[in-house]
PDB file of N, CA and C in Angstrom:
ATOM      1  N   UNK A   1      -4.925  -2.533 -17.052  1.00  0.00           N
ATOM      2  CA  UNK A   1      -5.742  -1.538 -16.379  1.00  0.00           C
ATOM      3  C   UNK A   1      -6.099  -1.958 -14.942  1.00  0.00           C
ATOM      4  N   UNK A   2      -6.063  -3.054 -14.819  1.00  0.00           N
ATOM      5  CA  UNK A   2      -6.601  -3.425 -13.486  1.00  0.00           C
ATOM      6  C   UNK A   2      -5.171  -2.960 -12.624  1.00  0.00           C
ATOM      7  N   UNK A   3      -4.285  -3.431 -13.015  1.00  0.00           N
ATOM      8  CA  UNK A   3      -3.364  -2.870 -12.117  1.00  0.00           C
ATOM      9  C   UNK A   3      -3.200  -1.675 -11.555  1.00  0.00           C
ATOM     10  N   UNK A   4      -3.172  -0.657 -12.523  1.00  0.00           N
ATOM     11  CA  UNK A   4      -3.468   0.751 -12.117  1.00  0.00           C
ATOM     12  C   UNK A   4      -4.624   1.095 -11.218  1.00  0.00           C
ATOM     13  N   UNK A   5      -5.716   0.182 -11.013  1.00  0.00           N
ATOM     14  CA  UNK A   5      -6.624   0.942 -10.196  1.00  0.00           C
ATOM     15  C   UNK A   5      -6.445  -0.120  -9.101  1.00  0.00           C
ATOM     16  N   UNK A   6      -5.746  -1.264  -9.045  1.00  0.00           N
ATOM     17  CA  UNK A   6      -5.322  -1.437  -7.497  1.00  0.00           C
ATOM     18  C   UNK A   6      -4.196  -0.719  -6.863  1.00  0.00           C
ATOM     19  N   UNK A   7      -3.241  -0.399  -7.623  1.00  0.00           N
ATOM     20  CA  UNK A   7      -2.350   1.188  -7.772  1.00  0.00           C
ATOM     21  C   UNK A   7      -3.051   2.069  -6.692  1.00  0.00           C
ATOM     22  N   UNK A   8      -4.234   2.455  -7.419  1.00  0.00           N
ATOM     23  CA  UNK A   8      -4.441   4.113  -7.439  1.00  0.00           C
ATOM     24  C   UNK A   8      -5.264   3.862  -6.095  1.00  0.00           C
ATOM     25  N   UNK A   9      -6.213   2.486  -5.999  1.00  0.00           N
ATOM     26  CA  UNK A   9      -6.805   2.345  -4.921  1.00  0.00           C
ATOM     27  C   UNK A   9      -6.090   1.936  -3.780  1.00  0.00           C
ATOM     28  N   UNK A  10      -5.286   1.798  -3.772  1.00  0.00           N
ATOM     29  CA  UNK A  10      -3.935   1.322  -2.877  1.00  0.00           C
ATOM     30  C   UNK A  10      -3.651   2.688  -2.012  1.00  0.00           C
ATOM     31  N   UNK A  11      -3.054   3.416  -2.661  1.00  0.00           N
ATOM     32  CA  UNK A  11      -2.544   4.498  -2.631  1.00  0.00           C
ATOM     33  C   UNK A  11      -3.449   5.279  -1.800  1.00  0.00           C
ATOM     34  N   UNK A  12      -4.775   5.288  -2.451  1.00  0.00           N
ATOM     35  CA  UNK A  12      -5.559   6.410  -1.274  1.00  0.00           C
ATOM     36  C   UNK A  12      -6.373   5.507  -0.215  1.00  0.00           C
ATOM     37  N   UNK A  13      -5.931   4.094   0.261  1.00  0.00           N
ATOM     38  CA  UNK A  13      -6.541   3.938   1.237  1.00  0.00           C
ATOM     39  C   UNK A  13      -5.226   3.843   2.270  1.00  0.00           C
ATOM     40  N   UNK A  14      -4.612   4.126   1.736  1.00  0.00           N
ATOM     41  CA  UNK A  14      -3.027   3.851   2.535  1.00  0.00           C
ATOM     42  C   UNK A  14      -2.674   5.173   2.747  1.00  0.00           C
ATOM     43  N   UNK A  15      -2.912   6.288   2.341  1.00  0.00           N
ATOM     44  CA  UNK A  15      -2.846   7.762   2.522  1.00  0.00           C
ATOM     45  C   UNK A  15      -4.262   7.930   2.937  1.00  0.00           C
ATOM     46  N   UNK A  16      -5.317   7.484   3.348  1.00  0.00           N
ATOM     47  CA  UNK A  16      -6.622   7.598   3.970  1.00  0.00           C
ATOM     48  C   UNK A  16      -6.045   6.851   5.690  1.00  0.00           C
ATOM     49  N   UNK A  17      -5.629   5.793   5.453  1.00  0.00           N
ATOM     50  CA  UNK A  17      -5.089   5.272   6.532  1.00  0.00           C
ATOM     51  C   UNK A  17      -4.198   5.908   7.719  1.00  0.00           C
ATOM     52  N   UNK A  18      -2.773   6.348   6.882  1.00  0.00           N
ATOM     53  CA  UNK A  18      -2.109   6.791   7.631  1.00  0.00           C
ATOM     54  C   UNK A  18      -2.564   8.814   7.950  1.00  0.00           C
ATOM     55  N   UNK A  19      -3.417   9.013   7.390  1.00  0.00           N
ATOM     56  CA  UNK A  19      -3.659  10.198   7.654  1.00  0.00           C
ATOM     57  C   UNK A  19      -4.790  10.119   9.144  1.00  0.00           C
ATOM     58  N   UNK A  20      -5.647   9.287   9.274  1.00  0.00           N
ATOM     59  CA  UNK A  20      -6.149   8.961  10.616  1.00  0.00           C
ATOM     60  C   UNK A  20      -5.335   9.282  11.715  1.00  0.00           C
ATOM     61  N   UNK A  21      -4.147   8.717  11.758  1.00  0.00           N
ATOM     62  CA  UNK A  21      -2.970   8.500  12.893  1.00  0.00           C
ATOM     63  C   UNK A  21      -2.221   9.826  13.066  1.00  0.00           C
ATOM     64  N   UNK A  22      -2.217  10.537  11.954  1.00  0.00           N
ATOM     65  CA  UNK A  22      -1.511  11.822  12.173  1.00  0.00           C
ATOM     66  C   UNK A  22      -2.794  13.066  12.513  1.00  0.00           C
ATOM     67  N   UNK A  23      -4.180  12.877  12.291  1.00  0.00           N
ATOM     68  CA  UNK A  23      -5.538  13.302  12.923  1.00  0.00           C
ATOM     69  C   UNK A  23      -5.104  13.409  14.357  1.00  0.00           C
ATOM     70  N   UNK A  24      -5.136  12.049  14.479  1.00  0.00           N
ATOM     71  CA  UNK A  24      -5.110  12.222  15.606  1.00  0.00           C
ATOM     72  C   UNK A  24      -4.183  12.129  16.731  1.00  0.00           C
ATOM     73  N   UNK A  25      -2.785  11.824  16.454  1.00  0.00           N
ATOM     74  CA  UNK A  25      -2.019  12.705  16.800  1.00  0.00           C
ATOM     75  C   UNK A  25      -1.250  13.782  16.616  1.00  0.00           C
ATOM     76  N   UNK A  26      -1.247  14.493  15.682  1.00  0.00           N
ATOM     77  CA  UNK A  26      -0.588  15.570  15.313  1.00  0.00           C
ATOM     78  C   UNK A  26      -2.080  17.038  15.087  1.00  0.00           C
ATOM     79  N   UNK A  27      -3.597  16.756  15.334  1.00  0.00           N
ATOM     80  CA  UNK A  27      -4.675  17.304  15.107  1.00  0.00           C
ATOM     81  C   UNK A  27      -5.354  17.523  16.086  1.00  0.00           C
ATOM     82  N   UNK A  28      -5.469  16.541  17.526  1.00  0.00           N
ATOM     83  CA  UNK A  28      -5.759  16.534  18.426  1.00  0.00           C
ATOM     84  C   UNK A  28      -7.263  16.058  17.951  1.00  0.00           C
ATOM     85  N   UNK A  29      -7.352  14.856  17.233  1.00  0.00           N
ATOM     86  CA  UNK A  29      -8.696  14.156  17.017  1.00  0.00           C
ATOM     87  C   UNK A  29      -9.144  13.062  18.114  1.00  0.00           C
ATOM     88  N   UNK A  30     -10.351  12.733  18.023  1.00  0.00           N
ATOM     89  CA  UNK A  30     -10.511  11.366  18.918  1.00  0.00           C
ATOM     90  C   UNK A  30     -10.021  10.338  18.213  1.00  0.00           C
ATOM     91  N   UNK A  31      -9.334   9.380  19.351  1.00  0.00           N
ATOM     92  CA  UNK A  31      -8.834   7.872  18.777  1.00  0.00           C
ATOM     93  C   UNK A  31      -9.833   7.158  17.907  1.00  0.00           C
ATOM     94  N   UNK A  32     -10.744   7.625  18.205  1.00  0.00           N
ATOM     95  CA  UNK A  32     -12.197   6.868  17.140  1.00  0.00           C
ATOM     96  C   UNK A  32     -11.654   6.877  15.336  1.00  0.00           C
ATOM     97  N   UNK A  33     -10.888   8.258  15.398  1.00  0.00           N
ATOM     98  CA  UNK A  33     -10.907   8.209  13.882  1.00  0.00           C
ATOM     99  C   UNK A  33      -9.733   7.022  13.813  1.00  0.00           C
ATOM    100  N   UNK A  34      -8.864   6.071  14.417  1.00  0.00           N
ATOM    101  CA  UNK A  34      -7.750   4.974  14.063  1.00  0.00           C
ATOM    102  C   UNK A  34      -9.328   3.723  14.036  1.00  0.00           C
ATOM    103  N   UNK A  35     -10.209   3.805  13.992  1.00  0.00           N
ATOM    104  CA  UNK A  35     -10.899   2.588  13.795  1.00  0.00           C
ATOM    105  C   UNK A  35     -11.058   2.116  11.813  1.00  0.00           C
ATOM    106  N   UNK A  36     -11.995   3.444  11.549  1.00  0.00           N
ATOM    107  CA  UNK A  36     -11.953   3.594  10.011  1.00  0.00           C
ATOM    108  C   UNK A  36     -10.264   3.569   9.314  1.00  0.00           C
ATOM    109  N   UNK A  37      -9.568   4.353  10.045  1.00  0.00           N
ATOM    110  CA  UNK A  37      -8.041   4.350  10.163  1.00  0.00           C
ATOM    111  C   UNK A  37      -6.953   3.144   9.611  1.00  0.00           C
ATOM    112  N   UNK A  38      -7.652   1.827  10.753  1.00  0.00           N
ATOM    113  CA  UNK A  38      -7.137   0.515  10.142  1.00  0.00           C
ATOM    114  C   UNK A  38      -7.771  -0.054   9.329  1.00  0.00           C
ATOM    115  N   UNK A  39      -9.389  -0.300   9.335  1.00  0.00           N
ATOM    116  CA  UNK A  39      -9.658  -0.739   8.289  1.00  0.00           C
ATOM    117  C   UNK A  39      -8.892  -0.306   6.714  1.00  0.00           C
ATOM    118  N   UNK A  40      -8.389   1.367   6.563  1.00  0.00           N
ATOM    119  CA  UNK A  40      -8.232   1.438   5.503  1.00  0.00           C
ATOM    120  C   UNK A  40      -6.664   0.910   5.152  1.00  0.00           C
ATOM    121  N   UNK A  41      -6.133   1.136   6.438  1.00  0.00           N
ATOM    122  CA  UNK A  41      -4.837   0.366   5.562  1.00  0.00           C
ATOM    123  C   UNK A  41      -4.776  -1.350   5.455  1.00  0.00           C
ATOM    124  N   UNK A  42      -5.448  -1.971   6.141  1.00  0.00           N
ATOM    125  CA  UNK A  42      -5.953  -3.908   5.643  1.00  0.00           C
ATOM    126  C   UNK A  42      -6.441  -3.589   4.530  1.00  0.00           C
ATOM    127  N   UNK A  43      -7.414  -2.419   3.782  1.00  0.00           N
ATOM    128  CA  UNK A  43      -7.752  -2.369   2.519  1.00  0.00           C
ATOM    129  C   UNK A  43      -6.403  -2.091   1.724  1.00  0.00           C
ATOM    130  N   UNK A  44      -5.576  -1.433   1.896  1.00  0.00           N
ATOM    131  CA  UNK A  44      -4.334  -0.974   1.080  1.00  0.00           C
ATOM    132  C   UNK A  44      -3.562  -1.947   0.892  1.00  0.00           C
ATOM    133  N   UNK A  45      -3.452  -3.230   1.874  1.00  0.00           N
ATOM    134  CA  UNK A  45      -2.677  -4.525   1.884  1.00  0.00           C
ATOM    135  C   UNK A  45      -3.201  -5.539   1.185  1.00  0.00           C
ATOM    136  N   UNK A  46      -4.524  -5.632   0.951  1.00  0.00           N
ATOM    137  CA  UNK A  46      -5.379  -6.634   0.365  1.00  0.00           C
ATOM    138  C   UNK A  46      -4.878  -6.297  -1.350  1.00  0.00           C
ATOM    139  N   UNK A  47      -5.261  -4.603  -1.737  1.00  0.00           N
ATOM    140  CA  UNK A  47      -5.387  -4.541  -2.997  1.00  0.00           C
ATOM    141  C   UNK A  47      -3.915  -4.176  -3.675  1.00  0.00           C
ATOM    142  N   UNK A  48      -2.495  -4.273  -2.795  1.00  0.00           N
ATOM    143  CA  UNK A  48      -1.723  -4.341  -3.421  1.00  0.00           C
ATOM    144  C   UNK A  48      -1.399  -6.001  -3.659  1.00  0.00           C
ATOM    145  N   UNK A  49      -2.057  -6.693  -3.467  1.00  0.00           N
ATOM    146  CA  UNK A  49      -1.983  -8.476  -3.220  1.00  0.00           C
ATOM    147  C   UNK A  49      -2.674  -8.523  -5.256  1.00  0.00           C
ATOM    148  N   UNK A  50      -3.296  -7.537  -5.705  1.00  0.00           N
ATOM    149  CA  UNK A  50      -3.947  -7.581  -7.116  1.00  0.00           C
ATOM    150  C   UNK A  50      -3.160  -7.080  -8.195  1.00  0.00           C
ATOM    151  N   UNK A  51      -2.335  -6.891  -7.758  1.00  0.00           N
ATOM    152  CA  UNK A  51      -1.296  -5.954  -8.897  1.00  0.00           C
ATOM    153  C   UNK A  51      -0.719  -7.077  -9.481  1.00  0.00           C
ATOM    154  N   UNK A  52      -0.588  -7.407 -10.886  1.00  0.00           N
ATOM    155  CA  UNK A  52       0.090  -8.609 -11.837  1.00  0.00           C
ATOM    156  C   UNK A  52       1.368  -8.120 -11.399  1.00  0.00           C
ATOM    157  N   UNK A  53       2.047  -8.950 -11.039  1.00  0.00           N
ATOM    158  CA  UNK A  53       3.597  -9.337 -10.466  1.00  0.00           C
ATOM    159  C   UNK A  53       4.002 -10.341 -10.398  1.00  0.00           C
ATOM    160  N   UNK A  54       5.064 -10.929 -10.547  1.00  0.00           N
ATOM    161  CA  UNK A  54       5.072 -12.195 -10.367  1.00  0.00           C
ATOM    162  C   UNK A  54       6.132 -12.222  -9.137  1.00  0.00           C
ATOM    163  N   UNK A  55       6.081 -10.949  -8.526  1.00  0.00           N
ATOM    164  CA  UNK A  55       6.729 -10.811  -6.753  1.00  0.00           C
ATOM    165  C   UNK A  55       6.607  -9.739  -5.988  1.00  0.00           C
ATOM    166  N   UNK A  56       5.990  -9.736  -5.442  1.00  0.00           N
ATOM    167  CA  UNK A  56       5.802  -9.035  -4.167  1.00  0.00           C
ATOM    168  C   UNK A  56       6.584  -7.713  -4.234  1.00  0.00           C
ATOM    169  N   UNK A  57       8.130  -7.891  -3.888  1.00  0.00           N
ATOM    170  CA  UNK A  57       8.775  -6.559  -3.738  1.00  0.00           C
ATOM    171  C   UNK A  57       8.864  -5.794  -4.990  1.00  0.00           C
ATOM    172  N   UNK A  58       8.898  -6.394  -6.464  1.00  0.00           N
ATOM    173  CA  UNK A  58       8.695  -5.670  -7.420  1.00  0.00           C
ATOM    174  C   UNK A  58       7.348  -4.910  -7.426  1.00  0.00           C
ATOM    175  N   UNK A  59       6.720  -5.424  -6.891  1.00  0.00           N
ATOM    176  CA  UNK A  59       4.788  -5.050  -6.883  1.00  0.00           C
ATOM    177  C   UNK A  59       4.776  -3.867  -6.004  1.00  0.00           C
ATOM    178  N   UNK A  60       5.347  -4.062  -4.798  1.00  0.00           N
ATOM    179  CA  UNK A  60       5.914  -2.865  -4.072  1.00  0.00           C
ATOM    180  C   UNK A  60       6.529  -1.634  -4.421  1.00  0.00           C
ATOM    181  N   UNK A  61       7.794  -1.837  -5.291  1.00  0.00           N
ATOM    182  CA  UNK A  61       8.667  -1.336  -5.430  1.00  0.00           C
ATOM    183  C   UNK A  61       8.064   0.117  -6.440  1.00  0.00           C
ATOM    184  N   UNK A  62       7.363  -0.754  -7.728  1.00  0.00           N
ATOM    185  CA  UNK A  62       7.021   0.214  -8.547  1.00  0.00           C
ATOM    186  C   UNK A  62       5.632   0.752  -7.758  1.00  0.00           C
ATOM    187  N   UNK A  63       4.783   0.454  -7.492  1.00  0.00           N
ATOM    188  CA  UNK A  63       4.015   1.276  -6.247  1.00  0.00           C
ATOM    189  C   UNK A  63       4.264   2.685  -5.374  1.00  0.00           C
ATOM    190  N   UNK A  64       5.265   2.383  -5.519  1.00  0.00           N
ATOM    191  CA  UNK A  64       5.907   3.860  -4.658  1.00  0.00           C
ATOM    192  C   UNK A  64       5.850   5.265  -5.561  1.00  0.00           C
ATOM    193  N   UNK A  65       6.049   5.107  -6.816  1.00  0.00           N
ATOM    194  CA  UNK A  65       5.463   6.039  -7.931  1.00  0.00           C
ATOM    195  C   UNK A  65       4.389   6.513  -7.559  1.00  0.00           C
ATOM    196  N   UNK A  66       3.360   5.538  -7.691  1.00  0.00           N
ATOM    197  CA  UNK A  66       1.882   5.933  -7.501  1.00  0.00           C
ATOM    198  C   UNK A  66       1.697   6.731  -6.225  1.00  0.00           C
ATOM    199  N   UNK A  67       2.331   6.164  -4.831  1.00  0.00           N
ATOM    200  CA  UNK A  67       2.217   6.777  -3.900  1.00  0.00           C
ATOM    201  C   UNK A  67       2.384   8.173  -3.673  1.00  0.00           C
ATOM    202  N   UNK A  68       3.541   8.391  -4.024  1.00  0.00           N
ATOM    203  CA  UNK A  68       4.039   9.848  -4.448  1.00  0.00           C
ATOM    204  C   UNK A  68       3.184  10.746  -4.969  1.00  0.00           C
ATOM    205  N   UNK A  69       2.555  10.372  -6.240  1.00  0.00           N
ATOM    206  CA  UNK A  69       1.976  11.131  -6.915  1.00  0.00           C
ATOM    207  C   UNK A  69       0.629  11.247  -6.143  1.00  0.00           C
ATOM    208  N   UNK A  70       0.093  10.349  -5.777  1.00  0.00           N
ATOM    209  CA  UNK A  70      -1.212   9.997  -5.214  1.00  0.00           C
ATOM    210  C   UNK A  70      -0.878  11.273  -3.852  1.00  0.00           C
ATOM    211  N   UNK A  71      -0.258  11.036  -3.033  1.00  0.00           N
ATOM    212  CA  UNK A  71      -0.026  12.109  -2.004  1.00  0.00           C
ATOM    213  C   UNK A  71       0.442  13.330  -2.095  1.00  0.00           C
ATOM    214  N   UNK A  72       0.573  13.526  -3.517  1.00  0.00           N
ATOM    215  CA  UNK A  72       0.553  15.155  -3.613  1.00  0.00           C
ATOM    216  C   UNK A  72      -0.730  15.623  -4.187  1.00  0.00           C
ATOM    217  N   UNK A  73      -1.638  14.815  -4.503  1.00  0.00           N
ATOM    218  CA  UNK A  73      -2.632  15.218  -4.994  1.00  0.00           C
ATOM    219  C   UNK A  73      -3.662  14.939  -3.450  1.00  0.00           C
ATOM    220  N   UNK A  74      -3.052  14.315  -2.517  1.00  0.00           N
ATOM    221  CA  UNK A  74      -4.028  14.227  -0.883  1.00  0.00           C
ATOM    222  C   UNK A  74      -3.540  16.177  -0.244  1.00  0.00           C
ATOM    223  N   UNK A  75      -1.920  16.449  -0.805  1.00  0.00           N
ATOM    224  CA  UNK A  75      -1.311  17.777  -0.439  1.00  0.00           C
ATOM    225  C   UNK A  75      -2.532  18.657  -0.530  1.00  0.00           C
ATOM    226  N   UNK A  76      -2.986  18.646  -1.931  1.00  0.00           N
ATOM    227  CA  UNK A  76      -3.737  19.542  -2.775  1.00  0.00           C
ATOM    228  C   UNK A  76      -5.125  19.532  -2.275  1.00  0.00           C
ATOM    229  N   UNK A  77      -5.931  18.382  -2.368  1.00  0.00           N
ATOM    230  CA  UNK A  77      -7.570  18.048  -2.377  1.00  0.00           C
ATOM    231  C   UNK A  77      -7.653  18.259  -0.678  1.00  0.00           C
ATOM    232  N   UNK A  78      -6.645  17.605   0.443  1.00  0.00           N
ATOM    233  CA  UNK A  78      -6.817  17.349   1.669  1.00  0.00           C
ATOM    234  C   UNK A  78      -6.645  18.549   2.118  1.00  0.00           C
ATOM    235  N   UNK A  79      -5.124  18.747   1.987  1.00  0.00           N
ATOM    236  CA  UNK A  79      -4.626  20.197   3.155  1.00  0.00           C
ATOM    237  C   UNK A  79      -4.658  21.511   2.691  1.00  0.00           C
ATOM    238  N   UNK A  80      -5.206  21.280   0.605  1.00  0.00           N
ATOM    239  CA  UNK A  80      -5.116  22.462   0.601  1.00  0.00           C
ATOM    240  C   UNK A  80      -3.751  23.512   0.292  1.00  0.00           C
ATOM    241  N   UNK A  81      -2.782  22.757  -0.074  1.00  0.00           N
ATOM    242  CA  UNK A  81      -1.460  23.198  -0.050  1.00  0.00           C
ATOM    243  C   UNK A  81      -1.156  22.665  -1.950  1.00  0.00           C
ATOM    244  N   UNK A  82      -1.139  23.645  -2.529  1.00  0.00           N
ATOM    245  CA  UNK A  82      -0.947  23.059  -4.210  1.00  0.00           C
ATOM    246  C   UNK A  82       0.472  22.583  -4.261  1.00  0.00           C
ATOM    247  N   UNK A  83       0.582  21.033  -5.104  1.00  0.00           N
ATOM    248  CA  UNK A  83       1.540  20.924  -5.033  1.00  0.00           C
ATOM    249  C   UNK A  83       2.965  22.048  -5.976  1.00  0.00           C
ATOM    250  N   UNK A  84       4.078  21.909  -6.121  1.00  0.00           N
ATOM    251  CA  UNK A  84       4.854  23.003  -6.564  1.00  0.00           C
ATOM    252  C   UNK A  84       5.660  22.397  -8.033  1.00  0.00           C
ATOM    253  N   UNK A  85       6.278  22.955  -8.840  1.00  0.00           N
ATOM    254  CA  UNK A  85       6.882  22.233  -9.962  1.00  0.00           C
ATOM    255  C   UNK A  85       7.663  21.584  -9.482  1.00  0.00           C
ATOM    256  N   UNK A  86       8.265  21.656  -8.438  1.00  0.00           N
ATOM    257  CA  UNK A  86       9.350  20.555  -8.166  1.00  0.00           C
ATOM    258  C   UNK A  86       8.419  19.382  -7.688  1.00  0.00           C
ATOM    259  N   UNK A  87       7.560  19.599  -7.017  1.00  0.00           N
ATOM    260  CA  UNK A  87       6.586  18.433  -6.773  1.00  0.00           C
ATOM    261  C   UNK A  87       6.875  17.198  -7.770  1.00  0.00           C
ATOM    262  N   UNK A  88       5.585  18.544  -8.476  1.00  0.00           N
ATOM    263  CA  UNK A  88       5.246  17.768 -10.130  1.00  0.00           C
ATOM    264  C   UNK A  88       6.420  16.763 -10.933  1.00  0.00           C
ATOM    265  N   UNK A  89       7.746  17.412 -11.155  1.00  0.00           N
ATOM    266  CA  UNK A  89       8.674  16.965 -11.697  1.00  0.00           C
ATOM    267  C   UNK A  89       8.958  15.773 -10.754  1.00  0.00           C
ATOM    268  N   UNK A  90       9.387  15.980  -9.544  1.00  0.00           N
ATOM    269  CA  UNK A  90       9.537  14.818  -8.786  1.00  0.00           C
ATOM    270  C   UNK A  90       8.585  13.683  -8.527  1.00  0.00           C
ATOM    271  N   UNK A  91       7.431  13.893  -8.591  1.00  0.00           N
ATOM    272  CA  UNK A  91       6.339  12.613  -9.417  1.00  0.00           C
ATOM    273  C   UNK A  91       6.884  12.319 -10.551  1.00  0.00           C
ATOM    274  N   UNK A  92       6.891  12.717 -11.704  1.00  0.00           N
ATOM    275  CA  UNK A  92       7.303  13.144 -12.682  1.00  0.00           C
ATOM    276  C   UNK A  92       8.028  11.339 -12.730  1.00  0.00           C
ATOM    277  N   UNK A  93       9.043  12.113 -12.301  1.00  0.00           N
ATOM    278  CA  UNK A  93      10.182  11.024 -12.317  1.00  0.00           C
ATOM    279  C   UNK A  93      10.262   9.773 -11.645  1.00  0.00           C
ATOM    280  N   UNK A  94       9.300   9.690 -10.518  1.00  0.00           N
ATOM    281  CA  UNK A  94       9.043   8.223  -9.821  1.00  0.00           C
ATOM    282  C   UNK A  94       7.943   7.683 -10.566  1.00  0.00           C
ATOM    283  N   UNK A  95       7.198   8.108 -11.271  1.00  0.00           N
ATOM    284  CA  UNK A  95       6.267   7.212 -11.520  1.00  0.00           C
ATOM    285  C   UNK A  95       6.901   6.688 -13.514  1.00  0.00           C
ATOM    286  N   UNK A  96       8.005   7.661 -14.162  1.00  0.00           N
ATOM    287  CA  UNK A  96       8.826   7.134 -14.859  1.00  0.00           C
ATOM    288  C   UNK A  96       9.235   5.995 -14.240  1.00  0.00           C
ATOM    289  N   UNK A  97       9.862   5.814 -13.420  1.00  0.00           N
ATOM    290  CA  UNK A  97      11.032   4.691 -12.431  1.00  0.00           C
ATOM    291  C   UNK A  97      10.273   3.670 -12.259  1.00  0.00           C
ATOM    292  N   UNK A  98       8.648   3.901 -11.710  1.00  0.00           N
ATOM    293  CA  UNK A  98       7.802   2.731 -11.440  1.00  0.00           C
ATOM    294  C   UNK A  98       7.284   2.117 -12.775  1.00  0.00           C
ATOM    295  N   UNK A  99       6.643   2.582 -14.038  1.00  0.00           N
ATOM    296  CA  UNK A  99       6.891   2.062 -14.735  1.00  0.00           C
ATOM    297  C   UNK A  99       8.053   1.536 -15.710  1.00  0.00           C
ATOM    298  N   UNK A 100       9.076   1.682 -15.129  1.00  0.00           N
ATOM    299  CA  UNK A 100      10.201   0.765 -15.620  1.00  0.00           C
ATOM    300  C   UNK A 100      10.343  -0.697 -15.346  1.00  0.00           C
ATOM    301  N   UNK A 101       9.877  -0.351 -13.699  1.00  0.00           N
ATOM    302  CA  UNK A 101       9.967  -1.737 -12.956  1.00  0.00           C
ATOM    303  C   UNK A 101       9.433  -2.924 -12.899  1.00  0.00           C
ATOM    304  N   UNK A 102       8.041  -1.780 -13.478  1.00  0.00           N
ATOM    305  CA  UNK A 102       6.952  -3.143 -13.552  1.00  0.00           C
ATOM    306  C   UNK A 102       6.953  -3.433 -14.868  1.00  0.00           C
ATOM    307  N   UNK A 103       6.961  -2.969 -15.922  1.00  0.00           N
ATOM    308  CA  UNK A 103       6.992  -3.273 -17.251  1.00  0.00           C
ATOM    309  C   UNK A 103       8.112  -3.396 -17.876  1.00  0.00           C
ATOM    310  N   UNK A 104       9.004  -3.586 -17.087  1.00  0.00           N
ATOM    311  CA  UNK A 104      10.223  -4.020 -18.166  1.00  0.00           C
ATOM    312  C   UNK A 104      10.227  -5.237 -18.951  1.00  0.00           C
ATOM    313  N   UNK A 105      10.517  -5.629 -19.286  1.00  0.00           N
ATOM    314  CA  UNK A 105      10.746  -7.073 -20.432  1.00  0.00           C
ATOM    315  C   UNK A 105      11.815  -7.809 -19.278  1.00  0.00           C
ATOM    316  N   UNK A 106      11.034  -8.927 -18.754  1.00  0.00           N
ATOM    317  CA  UNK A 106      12.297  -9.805 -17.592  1.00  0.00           C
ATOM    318  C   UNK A 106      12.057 -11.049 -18.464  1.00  0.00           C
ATOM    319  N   UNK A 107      13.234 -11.900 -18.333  1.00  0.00           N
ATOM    320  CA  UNK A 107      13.360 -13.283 -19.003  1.00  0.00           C
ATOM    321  C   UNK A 107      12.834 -14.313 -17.805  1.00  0.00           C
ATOM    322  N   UNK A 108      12.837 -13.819 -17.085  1.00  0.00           N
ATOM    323  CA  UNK A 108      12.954 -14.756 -15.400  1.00  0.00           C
ATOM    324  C   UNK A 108      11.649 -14.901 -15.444  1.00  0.00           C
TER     325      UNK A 108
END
């Protein structure tokens, strides 16, 4: 369980993060909002450092599931745009893929 909520907390400070940068350039925000901006992605780097792995790019790798899913639900809550069944299905299927990666049975 802990993994999943450095996962899930990962995910929305890293989609909290990079959404600052597109504020404010693609929104026409003040640069002020890249301050809270970086802090949140050093938070997104710290708490993928908590995920049981015994390596880095696997820890990464299956992460990207979460991301996915996590940013269609920023689609929904943030912009307001519901995600669509192909969405859904296409989460669907990465966060199948991510738990493969991380929970497979490795001898190594």
């Amino acid at each position: 369980m802990p993994t999943l909520f450095a996962y899930v907390g990962a995910a929305l400070a890293e989609i909290a993060g990079c959404f600052s940068f597109w504020a404010w350039l693609r929104l026409g925000k003040s640069p002020w909002w890249l301050v809270p901006g970086m802090a949140s992605l050093a938070l997104f780097a710290w708490l993928l450092t908590l995920v049981d792995s015994n390596a880095a790019g696997r820890a990464y790798a299956a992460y990207g599931g979460v991301y996915i899913t996590a940013s269609l639900g920023w689609l929904w809550a943030v912009e307001g745009l519901r995600p669509d069944r192909w969405d859904g299905i296409g989460a669907t299927v990465c966060l199948v893929g991510a738990g493969i990666i991380l929970l497979a049975p490795r001898t190594v």
